[in-house]
C-alpha atoms as a PDB file:
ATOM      1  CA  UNK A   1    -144.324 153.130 -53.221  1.00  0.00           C
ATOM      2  CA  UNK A   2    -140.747 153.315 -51.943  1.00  0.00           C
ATOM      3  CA  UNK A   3    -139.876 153.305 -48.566  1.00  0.00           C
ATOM      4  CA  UNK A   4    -136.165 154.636 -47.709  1.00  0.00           C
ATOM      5  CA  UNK A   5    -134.914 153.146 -43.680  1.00  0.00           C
ATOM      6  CA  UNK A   6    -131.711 154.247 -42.465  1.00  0.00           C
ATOM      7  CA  UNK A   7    -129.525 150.529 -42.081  1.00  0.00           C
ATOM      8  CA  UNK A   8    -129.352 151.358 -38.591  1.00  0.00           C
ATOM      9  CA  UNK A   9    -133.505 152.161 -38.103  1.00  0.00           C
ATOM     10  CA  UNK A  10    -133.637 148.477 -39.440  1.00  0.00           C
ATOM     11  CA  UNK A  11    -130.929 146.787 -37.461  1.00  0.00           C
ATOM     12  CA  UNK A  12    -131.790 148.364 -34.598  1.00  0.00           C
ATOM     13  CA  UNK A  13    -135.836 147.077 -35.253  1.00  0.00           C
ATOM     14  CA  UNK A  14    -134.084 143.746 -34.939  1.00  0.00           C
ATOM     15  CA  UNK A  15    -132.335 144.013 -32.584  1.00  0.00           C
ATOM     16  CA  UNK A  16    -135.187 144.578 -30.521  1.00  0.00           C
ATOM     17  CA  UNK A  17    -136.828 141.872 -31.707  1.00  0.00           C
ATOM     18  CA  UNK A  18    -133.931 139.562 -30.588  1.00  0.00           C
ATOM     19  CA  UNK A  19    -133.985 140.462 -27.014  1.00  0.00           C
ATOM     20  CA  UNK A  20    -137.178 140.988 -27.157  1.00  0.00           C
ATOM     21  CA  UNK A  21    -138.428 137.640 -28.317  1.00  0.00           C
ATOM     22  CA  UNK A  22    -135.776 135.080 -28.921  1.00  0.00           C
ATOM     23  CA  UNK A  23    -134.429 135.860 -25.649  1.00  0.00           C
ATOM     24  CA  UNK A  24    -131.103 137.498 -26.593  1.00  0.00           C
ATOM     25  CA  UNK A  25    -129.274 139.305 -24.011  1.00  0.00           C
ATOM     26  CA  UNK A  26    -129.157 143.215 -24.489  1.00  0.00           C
ATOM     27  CA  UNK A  27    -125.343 142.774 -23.182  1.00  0.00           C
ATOM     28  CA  UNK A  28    -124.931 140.751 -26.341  1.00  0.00           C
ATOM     29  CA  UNK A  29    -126.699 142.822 -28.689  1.00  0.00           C
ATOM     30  CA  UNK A  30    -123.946 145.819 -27.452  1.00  0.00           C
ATOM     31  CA  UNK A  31    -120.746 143.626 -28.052  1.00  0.00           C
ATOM     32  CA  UNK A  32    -121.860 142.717 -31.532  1.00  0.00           C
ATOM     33  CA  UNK A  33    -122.515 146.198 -32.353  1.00  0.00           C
ATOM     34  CA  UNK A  34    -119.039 147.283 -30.554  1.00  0.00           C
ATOM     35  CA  UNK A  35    -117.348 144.489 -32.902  1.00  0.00           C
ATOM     36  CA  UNK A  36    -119.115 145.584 -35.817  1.00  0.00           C
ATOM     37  CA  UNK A  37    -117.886 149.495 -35.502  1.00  0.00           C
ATOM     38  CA  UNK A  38    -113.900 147.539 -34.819  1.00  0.00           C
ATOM     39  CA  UNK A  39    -114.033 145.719 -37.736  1.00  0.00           C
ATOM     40  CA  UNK A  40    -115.109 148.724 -40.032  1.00  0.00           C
ATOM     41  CA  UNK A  41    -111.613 149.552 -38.994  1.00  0.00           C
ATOM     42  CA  UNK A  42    -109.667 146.798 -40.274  1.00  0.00           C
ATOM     43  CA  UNK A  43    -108.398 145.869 -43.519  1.00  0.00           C
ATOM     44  CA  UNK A  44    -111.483 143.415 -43.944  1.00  0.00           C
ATOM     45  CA  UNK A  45    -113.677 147.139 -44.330  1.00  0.00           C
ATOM     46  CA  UNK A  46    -113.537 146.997 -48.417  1.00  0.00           C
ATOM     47  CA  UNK A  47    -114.434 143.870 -48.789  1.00  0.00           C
ATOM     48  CA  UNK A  48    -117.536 144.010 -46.210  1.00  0.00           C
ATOM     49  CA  UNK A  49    -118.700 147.529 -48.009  1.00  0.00           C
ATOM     50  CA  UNK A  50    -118.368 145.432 -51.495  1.00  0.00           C
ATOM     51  CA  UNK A  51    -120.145 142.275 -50.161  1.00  0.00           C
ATOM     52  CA  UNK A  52    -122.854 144.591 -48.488  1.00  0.00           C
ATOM     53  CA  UNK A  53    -123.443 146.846 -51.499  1.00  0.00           C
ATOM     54  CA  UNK A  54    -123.349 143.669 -53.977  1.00  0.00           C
ATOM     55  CA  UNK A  55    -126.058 142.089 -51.398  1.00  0.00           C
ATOM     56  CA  UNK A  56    -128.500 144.887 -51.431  1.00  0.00           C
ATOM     57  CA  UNK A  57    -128.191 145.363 -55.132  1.00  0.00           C
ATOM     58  CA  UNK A  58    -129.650 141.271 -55.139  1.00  0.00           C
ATOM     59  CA  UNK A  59    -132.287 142.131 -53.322  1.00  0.00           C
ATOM     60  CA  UNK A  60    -133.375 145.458 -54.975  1.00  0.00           C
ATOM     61  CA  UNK A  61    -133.109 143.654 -58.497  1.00  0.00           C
ATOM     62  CA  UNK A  62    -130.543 146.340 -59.763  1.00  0.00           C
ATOM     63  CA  UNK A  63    -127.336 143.585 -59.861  1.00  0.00           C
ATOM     64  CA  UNK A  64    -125.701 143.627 -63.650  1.00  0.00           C
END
């Protein structure tokens, strides 16, 4: 059975768990998402998208 999340169902599942249980301030949880969407927007953007994509096809099995 495959089960198809949007990324942001899943980061957002743990980033609940973070403030939820480790204590993590919600405050913090908004400035790492704020950086996140600012460094999409940088020239560091292709090489995150690459380093993602190559890390997901690890875990699925599907590298070459």
């Amino acid at each position: 059975m495959t089960v198809s999340l949007p990324l942001v169902v899943v980061l957002g599942f743990f980033a609940w768990g973070a403030v939820r249980f480790l204590g993590v301030r919600a405050w913090v949880v908004v400035l790492v998402a704020l950086f996140g969407f600012w460094l999409s927007h940088t020239f560091l953007a292709p090489a995150i998208e690459t380093g993602t994509r190559s890390g997901v096809d690890v875990i699925n099995g599907s590298h070459a």
